[in-house]
C-alpha atoms as a PDB file:
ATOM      1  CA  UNK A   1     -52.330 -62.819  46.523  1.00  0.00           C
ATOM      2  CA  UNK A   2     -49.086 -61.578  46.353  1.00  0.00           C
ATOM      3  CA  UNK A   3     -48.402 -59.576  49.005  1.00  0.00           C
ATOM      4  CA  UNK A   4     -45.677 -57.868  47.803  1.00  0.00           C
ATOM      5  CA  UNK A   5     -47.059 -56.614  44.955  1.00  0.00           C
ATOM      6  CA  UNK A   6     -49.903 -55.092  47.774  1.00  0.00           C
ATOM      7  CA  UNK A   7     -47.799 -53.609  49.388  1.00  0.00           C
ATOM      8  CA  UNK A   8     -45.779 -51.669  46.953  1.00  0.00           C
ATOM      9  CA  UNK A   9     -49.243 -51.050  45.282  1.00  0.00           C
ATOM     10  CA  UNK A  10     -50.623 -49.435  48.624  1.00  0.00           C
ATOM     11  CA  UNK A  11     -47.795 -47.750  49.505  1.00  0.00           C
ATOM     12  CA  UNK A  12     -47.894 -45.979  46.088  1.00  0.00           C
ATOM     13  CA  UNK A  13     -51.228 -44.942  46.349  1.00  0.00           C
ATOM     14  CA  UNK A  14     -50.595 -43.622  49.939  1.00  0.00           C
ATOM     15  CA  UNK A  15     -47.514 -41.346  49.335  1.00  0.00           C
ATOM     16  CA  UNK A  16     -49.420 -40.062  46.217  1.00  0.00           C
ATOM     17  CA  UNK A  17     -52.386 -39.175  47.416  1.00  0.00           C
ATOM     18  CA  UNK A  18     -50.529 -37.473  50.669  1.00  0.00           C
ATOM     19  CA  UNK A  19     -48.580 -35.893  48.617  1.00  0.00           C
ATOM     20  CA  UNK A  20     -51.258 -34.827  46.114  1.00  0.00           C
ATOM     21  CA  UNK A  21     -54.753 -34.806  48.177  1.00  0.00           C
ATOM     22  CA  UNK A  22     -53.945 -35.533  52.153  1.00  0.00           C
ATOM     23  CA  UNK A  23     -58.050 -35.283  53.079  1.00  0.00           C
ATOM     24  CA  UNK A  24     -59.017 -38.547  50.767  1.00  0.00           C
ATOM     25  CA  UNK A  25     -56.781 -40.794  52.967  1.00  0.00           C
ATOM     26  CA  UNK A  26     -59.468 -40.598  54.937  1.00  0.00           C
ATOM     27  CA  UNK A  27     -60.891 -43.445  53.167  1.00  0.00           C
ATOM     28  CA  UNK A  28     -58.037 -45.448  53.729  1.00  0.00           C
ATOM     29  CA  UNK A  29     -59.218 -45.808  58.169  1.00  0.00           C
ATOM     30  CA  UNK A  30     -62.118 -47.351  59.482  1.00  0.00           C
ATOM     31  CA  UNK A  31     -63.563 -46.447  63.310  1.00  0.00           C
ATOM     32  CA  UNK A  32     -60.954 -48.922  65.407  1.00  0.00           C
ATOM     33  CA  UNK A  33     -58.219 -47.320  63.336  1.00  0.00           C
ATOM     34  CA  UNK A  34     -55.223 -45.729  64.669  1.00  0.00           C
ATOM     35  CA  UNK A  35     -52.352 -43.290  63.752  1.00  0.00           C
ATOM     36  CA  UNK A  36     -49.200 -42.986  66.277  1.00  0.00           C
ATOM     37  CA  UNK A  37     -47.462 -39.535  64.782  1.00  0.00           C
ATOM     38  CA  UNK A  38     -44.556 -38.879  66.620  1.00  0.00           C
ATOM     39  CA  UNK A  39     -45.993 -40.053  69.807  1.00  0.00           C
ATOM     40  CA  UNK A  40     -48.896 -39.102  69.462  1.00  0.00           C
ATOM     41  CA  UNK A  41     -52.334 -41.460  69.146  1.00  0.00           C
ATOM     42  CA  UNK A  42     -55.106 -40.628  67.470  1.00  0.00           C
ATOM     43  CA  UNK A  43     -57.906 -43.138  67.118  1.00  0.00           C
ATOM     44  CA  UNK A  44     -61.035 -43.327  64.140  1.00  0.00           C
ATOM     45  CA  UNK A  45     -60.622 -41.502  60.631  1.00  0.00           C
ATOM     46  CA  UNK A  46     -61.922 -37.815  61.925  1.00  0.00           C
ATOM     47  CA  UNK A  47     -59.126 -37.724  64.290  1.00  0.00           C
ATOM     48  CA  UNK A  48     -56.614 -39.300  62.087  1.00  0.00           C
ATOM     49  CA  UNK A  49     -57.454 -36.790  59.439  1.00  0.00           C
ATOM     50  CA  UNK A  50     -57.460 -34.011  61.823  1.00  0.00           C
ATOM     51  CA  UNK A  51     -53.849 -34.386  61.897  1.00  0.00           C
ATOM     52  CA  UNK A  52     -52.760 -34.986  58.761  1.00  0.00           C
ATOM     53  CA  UNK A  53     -54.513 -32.060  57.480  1.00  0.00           C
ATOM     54  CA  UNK A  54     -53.088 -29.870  60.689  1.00  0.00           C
ATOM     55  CA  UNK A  55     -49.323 -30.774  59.528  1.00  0.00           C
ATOM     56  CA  UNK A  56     -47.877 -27.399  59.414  1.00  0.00           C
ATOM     57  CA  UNK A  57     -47.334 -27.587  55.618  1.00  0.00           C
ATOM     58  CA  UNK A  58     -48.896 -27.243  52.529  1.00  0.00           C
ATOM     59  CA  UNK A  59     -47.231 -29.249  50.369  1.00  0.00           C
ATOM     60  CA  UNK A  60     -45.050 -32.450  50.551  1.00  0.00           C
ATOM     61  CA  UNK A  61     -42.852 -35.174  48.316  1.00  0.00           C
ATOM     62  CA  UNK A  62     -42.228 -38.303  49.615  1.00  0.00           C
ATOM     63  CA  UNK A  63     -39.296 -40.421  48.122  1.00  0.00           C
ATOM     64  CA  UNK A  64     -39.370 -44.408  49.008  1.00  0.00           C
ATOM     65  CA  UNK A  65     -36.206 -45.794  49.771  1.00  0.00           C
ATOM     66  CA  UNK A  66     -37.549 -49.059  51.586  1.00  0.00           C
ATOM     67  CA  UNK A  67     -40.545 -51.429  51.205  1.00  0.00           C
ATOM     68  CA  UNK A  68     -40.899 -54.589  53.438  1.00  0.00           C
ATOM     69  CA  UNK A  69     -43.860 -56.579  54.137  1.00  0.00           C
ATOM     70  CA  UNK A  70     -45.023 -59.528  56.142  1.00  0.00           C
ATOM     71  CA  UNK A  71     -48.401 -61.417  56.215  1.00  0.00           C
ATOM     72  CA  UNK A  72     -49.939 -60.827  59.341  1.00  0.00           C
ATOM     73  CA  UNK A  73     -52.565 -62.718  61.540  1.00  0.00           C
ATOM     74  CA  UNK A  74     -55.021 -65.446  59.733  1.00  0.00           C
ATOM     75  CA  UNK A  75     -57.458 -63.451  57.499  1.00  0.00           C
ATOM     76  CA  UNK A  76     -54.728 -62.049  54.959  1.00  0.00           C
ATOM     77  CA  UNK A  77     -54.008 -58.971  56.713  1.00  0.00           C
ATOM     78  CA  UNK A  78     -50.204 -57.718  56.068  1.00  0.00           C
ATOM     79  CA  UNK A  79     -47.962 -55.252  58.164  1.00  0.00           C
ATOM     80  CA  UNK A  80     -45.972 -53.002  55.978  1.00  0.00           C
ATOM     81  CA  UNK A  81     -42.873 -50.999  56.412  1.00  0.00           C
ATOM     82  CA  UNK A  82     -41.717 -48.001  54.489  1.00  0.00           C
ATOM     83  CA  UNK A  83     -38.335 -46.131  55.237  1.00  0.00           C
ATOM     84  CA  UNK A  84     -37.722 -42.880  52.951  1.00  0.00           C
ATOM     85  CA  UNK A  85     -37.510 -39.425  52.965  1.00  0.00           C
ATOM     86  CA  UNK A  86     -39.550 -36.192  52.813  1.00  0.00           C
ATOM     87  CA  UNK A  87     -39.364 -32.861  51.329  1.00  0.00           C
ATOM     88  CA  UNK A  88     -42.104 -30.078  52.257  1.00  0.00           C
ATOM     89  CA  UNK A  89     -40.588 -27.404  49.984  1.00  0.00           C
ATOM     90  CA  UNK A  90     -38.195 -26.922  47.389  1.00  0.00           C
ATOM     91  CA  UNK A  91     -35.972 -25.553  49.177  1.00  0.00           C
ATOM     92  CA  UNK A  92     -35.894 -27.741  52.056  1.00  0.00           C
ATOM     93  CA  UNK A  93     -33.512 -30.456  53.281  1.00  0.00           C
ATOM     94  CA  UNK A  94     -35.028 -33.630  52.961  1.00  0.00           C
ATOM     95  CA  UNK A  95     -36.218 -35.264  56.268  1.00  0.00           C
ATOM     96  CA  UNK A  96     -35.743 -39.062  56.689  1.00  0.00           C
ATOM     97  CA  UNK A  97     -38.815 -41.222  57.966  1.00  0.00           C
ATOM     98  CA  UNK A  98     -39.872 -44.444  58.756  1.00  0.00           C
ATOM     99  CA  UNK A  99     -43.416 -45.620  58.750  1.00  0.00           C
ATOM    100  CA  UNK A 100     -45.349 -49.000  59.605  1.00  0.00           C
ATOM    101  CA  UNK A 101     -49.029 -49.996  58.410  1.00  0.00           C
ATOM    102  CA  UNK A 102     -50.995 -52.522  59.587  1.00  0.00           C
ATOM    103  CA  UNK A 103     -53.215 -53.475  56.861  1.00  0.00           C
ATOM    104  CA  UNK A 104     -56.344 -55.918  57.395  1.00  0.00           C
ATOM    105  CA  UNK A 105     -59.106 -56.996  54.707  1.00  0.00           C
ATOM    106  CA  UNK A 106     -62.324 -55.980  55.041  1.00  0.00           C
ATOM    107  CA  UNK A 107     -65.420 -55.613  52.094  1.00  0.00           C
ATOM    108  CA  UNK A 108     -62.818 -57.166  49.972  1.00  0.00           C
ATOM    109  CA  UNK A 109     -60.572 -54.318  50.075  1.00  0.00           C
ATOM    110  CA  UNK A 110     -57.686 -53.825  52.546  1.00  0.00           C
ATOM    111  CA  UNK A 111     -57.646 -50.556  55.087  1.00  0.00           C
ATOM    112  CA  UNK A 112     -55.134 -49.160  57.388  1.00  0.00           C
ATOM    113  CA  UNK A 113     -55.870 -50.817  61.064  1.00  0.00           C
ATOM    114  CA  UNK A 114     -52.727 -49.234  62.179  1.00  0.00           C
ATOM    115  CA  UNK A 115     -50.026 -46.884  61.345  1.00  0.00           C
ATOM    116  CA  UNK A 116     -47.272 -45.722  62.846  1.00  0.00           C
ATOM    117  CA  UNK A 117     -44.944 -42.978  61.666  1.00  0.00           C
ATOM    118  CA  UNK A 118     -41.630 -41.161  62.912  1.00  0.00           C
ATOM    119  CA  UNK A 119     -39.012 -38.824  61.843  1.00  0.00           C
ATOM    120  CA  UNK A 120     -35.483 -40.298  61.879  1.00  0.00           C
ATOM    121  CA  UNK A 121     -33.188 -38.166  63.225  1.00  0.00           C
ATOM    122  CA  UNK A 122     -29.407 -37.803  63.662  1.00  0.00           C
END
């Protein structure tokens, strides 16, 4: 496994489908999964959803700047940092962000165990 290669691949598919269909990254957490958003913890895939889809915009484009990984514990699971920014309107000034996954295998496929995300300011 090249776990570069998953990680670029995942974080891909992540920003896309946030920035194209925010309620399927549901399938992305399982029930001990958990999102930090600005502070804030919430734990399982209704609550993590439940936030995402409360973000008080409609529509978003993410543009990667950074991608670092690691391998991470002893059954292939990988933690995964993204720095970049965000735009949630044409109009708007972009908004820098940095975001950390922990990513574990499980059924063969790897999920989001934890995530971590936070607006960079100043």
């Amino acid at each position: 496994m090249d776990a570069d290669a998953v990680a670029k691949a995942f974080v891909e598919h992540y920003y896309r489908t946030f920035d194209t269909n925010r309620p399927a990254l549901v399938s992305l957490y399982q029930d001990g999964s958990m999102l930090t958003f600005e502070g804030q913890q919430f734990l399982g895939p209704a609550a993590i959803a439940g936030k995402l889809s409360s973000l008080p915009f409609a529509q978003c484009h993410h543009d990667i700047n950074t991608v670092d990984c690691q391998p991470s514990g002893p059954s292939g699971g990988m933690l995964v940092f993204v720095s970049g920014s965000l735009r949630t309107g044409p109009e708007d000034h972009p908004l820098k962000f940095s975001q950390m996954f922990q990513l574990l295998q499980g059924g063969g496929n790897f999920y989001v165990q934890n995530d971590m995300f936070r607006l960079n300011y100043g």
